[in-house]
C-alpha atoms as a PDB file:
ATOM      1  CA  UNK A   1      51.939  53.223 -19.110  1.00  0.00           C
ATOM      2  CA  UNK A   2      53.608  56.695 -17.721  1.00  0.00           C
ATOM      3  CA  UNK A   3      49.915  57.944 -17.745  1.00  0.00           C
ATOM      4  CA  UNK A   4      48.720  55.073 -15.808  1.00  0.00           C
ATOM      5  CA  UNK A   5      51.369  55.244 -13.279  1.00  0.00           C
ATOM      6  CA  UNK A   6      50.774  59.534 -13.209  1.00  0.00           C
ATOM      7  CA  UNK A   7      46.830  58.418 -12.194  1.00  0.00           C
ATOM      8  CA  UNK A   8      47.955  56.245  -9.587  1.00  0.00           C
ATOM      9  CA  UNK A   9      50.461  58.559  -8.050  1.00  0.00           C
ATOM     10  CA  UNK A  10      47.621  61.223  -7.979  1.00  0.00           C
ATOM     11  CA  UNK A  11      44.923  59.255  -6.719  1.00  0.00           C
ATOM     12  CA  UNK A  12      47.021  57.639  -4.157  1.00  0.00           C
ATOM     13  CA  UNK A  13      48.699  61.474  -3.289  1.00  0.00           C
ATOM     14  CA  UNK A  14      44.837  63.292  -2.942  1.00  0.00           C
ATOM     15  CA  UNK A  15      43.678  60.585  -0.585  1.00  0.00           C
ATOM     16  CA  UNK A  16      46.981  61.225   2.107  1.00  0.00           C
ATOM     17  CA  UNK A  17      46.110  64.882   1.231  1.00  0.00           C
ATOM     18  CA  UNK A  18      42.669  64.721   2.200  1.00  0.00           C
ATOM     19  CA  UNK A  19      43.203  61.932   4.917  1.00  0.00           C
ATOM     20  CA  UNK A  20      42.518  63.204   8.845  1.00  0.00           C
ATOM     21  CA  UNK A  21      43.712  62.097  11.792  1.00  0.00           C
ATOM     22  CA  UNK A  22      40.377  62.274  14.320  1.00  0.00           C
ATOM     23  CA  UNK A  23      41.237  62.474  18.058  1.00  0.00           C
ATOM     24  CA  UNK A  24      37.980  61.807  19.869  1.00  0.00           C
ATOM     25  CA  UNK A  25      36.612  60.873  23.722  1.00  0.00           C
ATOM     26  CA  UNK A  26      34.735  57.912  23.507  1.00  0.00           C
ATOM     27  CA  UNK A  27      32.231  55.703  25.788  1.00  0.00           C
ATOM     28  CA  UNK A  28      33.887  52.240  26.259  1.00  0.00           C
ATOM     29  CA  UNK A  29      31.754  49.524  27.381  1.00  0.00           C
ATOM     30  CA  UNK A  30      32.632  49.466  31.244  1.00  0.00           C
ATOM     31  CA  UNK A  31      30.707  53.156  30.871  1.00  0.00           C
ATOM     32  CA  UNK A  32      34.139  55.140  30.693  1.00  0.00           C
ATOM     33  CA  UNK A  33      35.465  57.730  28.281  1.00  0.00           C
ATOM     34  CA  UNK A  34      38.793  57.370  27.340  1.00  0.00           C
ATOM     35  CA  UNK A  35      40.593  58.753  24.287  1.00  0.00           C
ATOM     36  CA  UNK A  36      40.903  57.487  20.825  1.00  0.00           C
ATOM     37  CA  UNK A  37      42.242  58.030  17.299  1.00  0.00           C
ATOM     38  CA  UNK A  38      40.692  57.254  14.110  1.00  0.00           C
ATOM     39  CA  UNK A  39      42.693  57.333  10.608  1.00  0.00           C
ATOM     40  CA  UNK A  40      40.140  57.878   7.779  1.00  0.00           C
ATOM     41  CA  UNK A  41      42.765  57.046   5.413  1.00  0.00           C
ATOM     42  CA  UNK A  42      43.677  53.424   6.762  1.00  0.00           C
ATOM     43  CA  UNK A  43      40.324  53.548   8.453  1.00  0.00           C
ATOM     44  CA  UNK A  44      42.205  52.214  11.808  1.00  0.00           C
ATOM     45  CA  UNK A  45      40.498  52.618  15.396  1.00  0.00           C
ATOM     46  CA  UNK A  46      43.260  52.590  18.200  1.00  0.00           C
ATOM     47  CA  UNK A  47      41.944  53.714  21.795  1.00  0.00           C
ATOM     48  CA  UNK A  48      44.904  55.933  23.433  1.00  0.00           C
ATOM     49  CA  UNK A  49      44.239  55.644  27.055  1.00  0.00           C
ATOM     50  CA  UNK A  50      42.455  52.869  29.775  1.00  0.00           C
ATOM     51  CA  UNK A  51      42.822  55.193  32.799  1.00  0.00           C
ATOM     52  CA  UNK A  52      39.089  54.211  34.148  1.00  0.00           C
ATOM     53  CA  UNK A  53      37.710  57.703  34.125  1.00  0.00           C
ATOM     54  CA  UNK A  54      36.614  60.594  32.501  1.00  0.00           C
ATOM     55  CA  UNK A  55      38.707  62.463  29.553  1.00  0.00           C
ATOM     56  CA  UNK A  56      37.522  65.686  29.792  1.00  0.00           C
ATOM     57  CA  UNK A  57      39.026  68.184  27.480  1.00  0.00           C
ATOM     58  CA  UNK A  58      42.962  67.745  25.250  1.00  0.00           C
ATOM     59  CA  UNK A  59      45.063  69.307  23.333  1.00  0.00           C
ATOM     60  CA  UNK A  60      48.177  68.991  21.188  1.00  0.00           C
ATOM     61  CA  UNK A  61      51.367  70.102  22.195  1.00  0.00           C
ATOM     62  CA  UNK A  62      53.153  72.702  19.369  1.00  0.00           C
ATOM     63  CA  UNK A  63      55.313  70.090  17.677  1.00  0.00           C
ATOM     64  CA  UNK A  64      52.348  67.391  18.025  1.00  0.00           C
ATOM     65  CA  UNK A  65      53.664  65.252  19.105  1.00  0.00           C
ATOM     66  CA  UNK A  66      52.020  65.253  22.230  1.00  0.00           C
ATOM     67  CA  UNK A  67      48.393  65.641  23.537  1.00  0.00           C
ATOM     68  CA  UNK A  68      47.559  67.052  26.838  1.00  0.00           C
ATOM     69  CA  UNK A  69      44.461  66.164  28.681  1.00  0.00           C
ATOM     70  CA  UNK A  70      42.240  66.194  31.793  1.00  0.00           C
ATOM     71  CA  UNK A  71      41.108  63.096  33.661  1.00  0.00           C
ATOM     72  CA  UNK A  72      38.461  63.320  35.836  1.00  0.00           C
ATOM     73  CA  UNK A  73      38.148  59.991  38.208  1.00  0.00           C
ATOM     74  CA  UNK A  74      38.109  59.082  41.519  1.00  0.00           C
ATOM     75  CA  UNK A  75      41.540  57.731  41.471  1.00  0.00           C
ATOM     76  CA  UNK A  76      43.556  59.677  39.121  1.00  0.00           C
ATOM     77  CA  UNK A  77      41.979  63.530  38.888  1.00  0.00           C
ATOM     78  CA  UNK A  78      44.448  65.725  36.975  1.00  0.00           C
ATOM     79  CA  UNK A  79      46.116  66.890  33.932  1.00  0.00           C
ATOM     80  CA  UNK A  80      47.880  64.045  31.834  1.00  0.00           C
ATOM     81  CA  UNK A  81      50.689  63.706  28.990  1.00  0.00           C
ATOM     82  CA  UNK A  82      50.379  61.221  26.331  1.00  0.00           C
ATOM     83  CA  UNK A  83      53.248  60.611  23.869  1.00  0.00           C
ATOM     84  CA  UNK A  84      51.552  59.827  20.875  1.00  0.00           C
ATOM     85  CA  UNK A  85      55.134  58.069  19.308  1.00  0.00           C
ATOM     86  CA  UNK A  86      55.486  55.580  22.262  1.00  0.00           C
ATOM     87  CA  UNK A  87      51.769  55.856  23.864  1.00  0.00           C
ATOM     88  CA  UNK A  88      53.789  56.478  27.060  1.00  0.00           C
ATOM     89  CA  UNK A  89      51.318  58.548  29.811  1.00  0.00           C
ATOM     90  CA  UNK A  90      52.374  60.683  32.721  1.00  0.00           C
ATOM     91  CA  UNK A  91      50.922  62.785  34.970  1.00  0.00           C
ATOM     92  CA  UNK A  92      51.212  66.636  34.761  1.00  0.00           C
ATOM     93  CA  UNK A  93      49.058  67.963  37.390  1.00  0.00           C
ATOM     94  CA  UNK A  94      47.447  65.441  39.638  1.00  0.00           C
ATOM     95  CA  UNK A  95      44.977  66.661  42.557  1.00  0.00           C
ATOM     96  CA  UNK A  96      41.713  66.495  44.181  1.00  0.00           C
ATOM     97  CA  UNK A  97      40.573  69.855  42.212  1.00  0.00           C
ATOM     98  CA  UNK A  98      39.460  68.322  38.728  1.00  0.00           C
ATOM     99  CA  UNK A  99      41.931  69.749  36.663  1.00  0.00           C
ATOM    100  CA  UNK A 100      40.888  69.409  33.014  1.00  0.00           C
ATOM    101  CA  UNK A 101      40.075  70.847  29.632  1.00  0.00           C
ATOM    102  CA  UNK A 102      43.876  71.869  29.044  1.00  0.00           C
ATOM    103  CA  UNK A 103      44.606  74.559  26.240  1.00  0.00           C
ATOM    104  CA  UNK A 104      48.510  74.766  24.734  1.00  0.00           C
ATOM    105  CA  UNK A 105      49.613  78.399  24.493  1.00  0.00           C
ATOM    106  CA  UNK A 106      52.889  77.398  23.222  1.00  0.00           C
ATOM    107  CA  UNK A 107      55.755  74.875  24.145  1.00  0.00           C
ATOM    108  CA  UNK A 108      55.808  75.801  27.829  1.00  0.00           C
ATOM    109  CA  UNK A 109      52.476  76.771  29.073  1.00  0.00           C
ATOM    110  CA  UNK A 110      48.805  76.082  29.329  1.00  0.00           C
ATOM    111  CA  UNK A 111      45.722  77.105  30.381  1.00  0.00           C
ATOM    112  CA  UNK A 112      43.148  74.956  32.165  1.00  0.00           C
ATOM    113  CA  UNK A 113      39.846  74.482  33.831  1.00  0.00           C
ATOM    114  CA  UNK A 114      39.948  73.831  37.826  1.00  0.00           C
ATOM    115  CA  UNK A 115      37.613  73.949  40.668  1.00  0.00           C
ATOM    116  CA  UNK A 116      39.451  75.902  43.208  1.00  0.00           C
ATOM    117  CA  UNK A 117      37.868  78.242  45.429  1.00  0.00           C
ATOM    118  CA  UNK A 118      34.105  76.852  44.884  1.00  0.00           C
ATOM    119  CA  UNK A 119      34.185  77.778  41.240  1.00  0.00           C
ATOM    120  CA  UNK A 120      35.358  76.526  37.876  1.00  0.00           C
ATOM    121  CA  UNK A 121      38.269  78.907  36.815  1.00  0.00           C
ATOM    122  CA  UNK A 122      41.197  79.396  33.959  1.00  0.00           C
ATOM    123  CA  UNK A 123      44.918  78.841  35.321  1.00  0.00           C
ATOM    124  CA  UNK A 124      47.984  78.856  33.541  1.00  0.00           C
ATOM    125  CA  UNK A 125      50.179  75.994  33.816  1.00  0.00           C
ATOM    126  CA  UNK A 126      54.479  76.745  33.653  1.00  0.00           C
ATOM    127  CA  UNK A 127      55.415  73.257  32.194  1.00  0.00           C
ATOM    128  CA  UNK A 128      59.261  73.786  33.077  1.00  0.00           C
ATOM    129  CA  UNK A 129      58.435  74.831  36.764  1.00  0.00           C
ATOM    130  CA  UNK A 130      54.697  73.172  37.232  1.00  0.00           C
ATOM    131  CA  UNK A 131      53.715  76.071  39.343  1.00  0.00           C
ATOM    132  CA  UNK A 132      49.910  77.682  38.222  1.00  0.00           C
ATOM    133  CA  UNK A 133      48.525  81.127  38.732  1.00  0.00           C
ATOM    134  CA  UNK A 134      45.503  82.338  38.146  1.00  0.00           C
ATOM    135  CA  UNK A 135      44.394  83.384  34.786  1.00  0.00           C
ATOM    136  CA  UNK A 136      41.405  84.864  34.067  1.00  0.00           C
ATOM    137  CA  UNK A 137      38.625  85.324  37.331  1.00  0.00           C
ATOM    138  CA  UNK A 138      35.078  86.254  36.536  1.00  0.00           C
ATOM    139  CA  UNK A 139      32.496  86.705  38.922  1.00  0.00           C
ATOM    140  CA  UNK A 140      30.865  82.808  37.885  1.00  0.00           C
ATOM    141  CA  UNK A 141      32.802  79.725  36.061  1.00  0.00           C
ATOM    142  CA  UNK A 142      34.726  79.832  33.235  1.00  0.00           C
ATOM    143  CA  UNK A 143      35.803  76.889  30.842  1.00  0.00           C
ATOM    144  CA  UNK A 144      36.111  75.713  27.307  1.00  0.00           C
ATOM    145  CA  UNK A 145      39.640  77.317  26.740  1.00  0.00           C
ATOM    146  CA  UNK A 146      40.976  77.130  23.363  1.00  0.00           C
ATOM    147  CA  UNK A 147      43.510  79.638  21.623  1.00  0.00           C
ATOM    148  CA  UNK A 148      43.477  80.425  18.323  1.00  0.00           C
ATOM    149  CA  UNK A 149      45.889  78.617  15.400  1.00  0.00           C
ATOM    150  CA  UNK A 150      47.938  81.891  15.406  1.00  0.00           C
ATOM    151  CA  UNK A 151      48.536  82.421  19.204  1.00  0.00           C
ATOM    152  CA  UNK A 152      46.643  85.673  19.542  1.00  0.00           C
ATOM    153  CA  UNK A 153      43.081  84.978  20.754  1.00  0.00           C
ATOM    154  CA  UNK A 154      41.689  82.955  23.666  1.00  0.00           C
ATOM    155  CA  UNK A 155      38.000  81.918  23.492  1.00  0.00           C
ATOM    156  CA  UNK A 156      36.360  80.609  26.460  1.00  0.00           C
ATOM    157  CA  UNK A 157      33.057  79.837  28.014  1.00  0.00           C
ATOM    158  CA  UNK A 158      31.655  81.919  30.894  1.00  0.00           C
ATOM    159  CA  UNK A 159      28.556  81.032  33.320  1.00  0.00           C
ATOM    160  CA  UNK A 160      26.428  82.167  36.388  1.00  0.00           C
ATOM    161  CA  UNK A 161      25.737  79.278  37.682  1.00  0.00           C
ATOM    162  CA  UNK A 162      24.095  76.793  35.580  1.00  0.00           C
ATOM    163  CA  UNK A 163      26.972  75.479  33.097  1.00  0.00           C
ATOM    164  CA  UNK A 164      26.567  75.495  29.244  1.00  0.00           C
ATOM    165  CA  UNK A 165      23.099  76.335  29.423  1.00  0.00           C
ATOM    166  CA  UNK A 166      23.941  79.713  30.493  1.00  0.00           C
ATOM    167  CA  UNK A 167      27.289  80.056  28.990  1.00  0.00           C
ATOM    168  CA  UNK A 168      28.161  83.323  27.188  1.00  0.00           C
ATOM    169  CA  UNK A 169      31.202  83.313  24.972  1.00  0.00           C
ATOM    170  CA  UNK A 170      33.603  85.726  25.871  1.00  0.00           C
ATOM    171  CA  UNK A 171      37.262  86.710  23.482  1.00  0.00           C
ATOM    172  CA  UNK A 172      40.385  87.210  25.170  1.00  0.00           C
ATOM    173  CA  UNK A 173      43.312  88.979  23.503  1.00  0.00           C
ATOM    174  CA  UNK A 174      46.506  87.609  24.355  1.00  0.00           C
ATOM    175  CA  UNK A 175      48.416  90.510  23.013  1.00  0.00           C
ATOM    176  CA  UNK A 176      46.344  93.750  23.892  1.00  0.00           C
ATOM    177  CA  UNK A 177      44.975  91.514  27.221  1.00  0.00           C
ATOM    178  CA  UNK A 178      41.556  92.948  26.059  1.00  0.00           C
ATOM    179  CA  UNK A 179      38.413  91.044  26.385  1.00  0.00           C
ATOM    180  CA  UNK A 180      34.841  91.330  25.205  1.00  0.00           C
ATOM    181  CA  UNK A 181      31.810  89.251  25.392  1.00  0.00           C
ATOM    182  CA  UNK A 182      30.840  87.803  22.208  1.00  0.00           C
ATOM    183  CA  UNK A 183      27.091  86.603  22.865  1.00  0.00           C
ATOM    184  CA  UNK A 184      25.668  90.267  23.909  1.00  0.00           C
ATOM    185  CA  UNK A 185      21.998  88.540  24.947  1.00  0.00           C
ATOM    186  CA  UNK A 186      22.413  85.332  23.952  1.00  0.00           C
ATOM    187  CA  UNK A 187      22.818  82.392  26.670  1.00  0.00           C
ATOM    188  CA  UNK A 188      23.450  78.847  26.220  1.00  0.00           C
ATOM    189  CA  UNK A 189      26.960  79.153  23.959  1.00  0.00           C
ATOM    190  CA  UNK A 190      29.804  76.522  24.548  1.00  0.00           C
ATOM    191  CA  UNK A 191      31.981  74.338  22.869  1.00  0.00           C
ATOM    192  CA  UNK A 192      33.979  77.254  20.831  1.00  0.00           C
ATOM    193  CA  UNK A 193      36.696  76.179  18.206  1.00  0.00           C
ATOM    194  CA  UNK A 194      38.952  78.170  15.731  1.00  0.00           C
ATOM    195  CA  UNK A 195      38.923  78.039  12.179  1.00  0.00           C
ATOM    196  CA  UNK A 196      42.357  77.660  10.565  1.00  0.00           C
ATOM    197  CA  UNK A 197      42.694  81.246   9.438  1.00  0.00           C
ATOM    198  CA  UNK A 198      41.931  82.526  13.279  1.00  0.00           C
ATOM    199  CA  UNK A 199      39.062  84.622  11.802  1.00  0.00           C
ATOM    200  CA  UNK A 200      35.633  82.629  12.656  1.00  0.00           C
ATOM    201  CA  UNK A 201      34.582  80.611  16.264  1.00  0.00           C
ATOM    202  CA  UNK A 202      32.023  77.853  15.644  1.00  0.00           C
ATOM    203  CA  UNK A 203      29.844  76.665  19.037  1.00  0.00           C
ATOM    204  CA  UNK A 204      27.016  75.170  19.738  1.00  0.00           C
ATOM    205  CA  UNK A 205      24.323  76.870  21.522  1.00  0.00           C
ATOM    206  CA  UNK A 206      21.268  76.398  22.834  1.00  0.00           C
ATOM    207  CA  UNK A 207      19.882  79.753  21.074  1.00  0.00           C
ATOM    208  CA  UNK A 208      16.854  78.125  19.804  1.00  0.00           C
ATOM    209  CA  UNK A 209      14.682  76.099  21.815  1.00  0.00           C
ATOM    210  CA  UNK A 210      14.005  72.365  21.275  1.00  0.00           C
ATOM    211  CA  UNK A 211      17.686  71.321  19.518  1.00  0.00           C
ATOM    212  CA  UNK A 212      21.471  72.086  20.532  1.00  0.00           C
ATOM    213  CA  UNK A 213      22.802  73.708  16.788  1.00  0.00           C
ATOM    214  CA  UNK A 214      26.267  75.219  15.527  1.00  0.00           C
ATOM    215  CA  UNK A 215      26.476  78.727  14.542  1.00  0.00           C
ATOM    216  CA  UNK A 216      29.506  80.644  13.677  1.00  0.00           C
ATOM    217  CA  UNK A 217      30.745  83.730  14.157  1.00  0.00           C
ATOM    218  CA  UNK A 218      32.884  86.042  12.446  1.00  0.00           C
ATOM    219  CA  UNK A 219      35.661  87.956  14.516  1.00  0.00           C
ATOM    220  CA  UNK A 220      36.072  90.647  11.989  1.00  0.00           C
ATOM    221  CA  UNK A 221      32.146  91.562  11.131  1.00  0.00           C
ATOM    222  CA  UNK A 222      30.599  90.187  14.296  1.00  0.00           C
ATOM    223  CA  UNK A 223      28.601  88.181  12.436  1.00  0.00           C
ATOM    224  CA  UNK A 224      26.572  85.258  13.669  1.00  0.00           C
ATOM    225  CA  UNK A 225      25.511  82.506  11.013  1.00  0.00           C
ATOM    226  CA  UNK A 226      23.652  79.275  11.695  1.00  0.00           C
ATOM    227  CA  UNK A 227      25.156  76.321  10.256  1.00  0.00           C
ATOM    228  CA  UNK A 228      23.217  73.505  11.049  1.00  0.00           C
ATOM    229  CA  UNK A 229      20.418  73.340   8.812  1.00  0.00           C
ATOM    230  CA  UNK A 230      17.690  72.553  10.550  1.00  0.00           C
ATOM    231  CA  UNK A 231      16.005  72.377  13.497  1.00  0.00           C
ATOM    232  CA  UNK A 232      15.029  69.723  16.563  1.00  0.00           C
ATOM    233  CA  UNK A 233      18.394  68.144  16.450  1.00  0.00           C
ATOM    234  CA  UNK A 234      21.408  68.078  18.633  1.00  0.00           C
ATOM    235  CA  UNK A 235      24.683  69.644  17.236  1.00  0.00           C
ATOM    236  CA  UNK A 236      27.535  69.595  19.826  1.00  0.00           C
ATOM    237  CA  UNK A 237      31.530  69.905  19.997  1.00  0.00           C
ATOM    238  CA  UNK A 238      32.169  71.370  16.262  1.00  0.00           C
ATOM    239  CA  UNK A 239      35.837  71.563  15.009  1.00  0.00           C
ATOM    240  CA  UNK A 240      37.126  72.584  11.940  1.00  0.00           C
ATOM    241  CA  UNK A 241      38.993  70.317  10.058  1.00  0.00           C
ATOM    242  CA  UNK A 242      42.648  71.073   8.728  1.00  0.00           C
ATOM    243  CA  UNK A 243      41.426  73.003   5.498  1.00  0.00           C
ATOM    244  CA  UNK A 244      38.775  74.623   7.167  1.00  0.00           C
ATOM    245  CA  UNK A 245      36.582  73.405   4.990  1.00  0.00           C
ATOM    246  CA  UNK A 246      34.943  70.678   6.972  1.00  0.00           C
ATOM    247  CA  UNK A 247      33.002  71.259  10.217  1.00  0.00           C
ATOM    248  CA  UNK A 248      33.222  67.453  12.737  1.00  0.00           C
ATOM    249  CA  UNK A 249      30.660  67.288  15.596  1.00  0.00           C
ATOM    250  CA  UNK A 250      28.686  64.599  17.572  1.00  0.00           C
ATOM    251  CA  UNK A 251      24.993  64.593  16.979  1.00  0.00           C
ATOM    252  CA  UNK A 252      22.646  62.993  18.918  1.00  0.00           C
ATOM    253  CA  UNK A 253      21.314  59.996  17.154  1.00  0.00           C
ATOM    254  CA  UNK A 254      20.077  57.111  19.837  1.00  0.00           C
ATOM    255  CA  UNK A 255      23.590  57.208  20.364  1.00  0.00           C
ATOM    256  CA  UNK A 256      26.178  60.423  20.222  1.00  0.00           C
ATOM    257  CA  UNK A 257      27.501  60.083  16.890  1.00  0.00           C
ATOM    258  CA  UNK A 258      30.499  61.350  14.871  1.00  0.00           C
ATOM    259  CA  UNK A 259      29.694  63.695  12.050  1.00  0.00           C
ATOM    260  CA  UNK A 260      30.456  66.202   9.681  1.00  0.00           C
ATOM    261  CA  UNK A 261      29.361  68.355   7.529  1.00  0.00           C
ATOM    262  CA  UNK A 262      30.198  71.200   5.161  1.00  0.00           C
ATOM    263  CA  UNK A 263      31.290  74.643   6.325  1.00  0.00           C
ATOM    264  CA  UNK A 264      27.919  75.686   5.450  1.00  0.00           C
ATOM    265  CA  UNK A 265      25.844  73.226   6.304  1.00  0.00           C
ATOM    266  CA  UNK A 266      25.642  71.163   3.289  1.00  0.00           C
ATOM    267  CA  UNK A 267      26.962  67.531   2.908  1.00  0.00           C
ATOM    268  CA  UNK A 268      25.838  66.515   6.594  1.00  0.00           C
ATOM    269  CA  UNK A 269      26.729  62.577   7.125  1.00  0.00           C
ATOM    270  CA  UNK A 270      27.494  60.597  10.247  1.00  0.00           C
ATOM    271  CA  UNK A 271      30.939  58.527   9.920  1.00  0.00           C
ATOM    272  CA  UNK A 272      30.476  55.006  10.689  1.00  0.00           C
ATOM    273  CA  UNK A 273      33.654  54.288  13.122  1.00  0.00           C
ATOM    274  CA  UNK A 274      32.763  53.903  16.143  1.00  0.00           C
ATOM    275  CA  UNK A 275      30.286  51.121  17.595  1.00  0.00           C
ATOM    276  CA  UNK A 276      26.532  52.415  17.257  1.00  0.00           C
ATOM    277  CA  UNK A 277      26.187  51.447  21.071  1.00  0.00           C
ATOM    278  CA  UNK A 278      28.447  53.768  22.624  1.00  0.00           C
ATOM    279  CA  UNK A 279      28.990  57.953  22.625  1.00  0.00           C
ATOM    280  CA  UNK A 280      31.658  59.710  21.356  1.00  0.00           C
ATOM    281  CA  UNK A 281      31.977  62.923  22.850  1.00  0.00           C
ATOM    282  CA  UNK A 282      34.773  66.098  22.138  1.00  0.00           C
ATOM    283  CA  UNK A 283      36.825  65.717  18.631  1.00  0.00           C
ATOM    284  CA  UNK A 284      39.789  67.261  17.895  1.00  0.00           C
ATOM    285  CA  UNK A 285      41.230  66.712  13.959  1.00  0.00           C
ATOM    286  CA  UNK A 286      45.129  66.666  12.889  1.00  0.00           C
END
C-alpha cells in the first residue's frame, strides 16, 4: 500500500514539476489579438484581456504577479497592467505614440518600444514617477527589448528601415553600458529570448531564404547554431521554457500554431490548445 501511495505522490509531484504556465497573444474571432493563458497541467484556456486591439509585446513584473503589456488600437494605444490575481487592468502609459513591447528591468522600471520622433525607439519607463527618457537611439528603429534572467544583458532588435527583415541583433550591457552587434553580416534577426542561465539568445531569422528558422547563439563562444531542423518552414517567437530545456514558438501551419520542440531541434510537435482557425502569435512561459 505505502508503495502505491509513494507512486502516486511521484507521479502526481513530476507532472506540477513539469507543468507550464503559457502566456500567449492570440487571434480572437472579431480579428483581434488579445492575451491568453494556457495551463498544460489542468489543460485550462482563459483569455486575459478583451481590450479590442492589438497586444503587442508583455512582460512579467519581478514578483509575477503582474504582466505588463502594449496595446496597440485606435482607442486605447499604450502600455497596460494586468493583475494576474484579480484580472484587474489599468493603464500605465496611454498615448497616441504606440507604446508597446514593454521589458521589466526590475520592480520600478522598464524599457519599451515607441514611435516618437518618426522612428521606433527604446525608453525607459520610472513606474513610481511615470516620467520616460530616452534609452538607447540608433541611427534606424530599435525594438524587441528583453533583459536577461539575471539583470545584466539587454538584447534588442535594430533596423534601417524595413523592420524584421533587416533587423540585426545588437547586446547591451547593463552594467559596463557596452554594446556590440551580434549579427556581423547577417540581416533579418528578431524575436530574441534568454535562456535561463543568461548564456544563449534564440531568434528567428530570415538567414536562409524561403523559411523564417530559430538559431541560437552563444554569448560566451559567439557561436551561432541552427535549431530548427529543416528547411521551407516558418519558425517565429522562440522562448525557452523554465528548465531551459524546451524551446515554444508559433509555426506557420495554415494557421500560426503553438509549438515546441527540443533545445536541439528534436521532439518538434504542435500543441493542440488553441482553435485551428485562429493565430497565436508571441509566447511567453512561467
Amino acid at each position: 500500500m505505502k508503495t502505491i501511495i509513494f507512486l502516486f505522490l511521484l507521479f502526481f509531484f513530476t507532472l506540477v514539476v513539469f507543468s507550464e504556465i503559457i502566456y500567449f497573444s492570440g487571434e480572437t474571432p472579431d480579428n483581434h489579438y488579445e492575451l491568453f493563458m494556457y495551463d498544460t497541467f489542468t489543460n485550462d484556456l482563459v483569455q486575459l484581456t478583451d481590450l479590442k486591439g492589438f497586444v503587442s509585446g508583455f512582460d512579467f513584473s519581478k514578483d509575477g504577479n503582474k504582466l505588463y503589456f502594449g496595446l496597440l488600437s485606435t482607442m486605447n494605444n499604450g502600455l497596460y497592467e494586468l493583475n494576474l490575481k484579480n484580472g484587474g487592468i489599468k493603464p500605465l502609459l496611454v498615448d497616441r505614440h504606440d507604446n508597446r513591447q514593454p521589458c521589466v528591468i526590475d520592480e520600478e522600471k522598464i524599457i519599451f518600444v515607441s514611435y516618437r520622433n518618426k522612428k521606433e525607439s527604446l525608453f525607459i519607463l520610472d513606474l513610481n514617477t511615470m516620467e520616460f527618457d530616452p534609452f538607447i537611439l540608433l541611427e534606424g528603429y530599435e525594438f524587441s527589448p528583453v533583459i536577461s534572467p539575471n539583470k545584466q544583458l539587454l538584447a534588442f532588435v535594430h533596423s534601417q528601415d524595413t523592420y524584421e527583415h533587416d533587423g540585426q541583433l545588437y547586446l547591451y550591457n547593463m552594467i559596463t553600458k557596452e554594446l556590440k552587434n551580434l549579427s556581423g553580416d547577417n540581416f533579418g534577426d528578431y524575436s530574441p529570448a534568454f535562456s535561463p542561465d543568461s548564456k544563449e539568445i534564440i531568434f528567428s531569422s530570415y538567414r536562409e531564404r524561403g523559411q523564417q528558422a530559430i538559431f541560437s547563439f552563444n554569448i560566451s563562444s559567439k557561436e551561432v547554431k541552427k535549431i530548427t531542423p529543416f528547411y521551407s518552414t516558418i519558425d517565429r517567437f522562440p522562448v525557452y521554457d523554465k528548465t531551459g530545456e524546451w524551446i515554444y514558438f508559433t509555426i506557420l501551419k495554415g494557421k500560426y500554431k503553438i509549438a515546441r520542440m527540443k533545445k536541439d531541434g528534436t521532439q518538434r510537435e504542435i500543441l493542440k490548445i488553441f482553435p485551428d482557425d485562429l493565430n497565436a502569435g508571441s509566447i511567453l512561459v512561467k
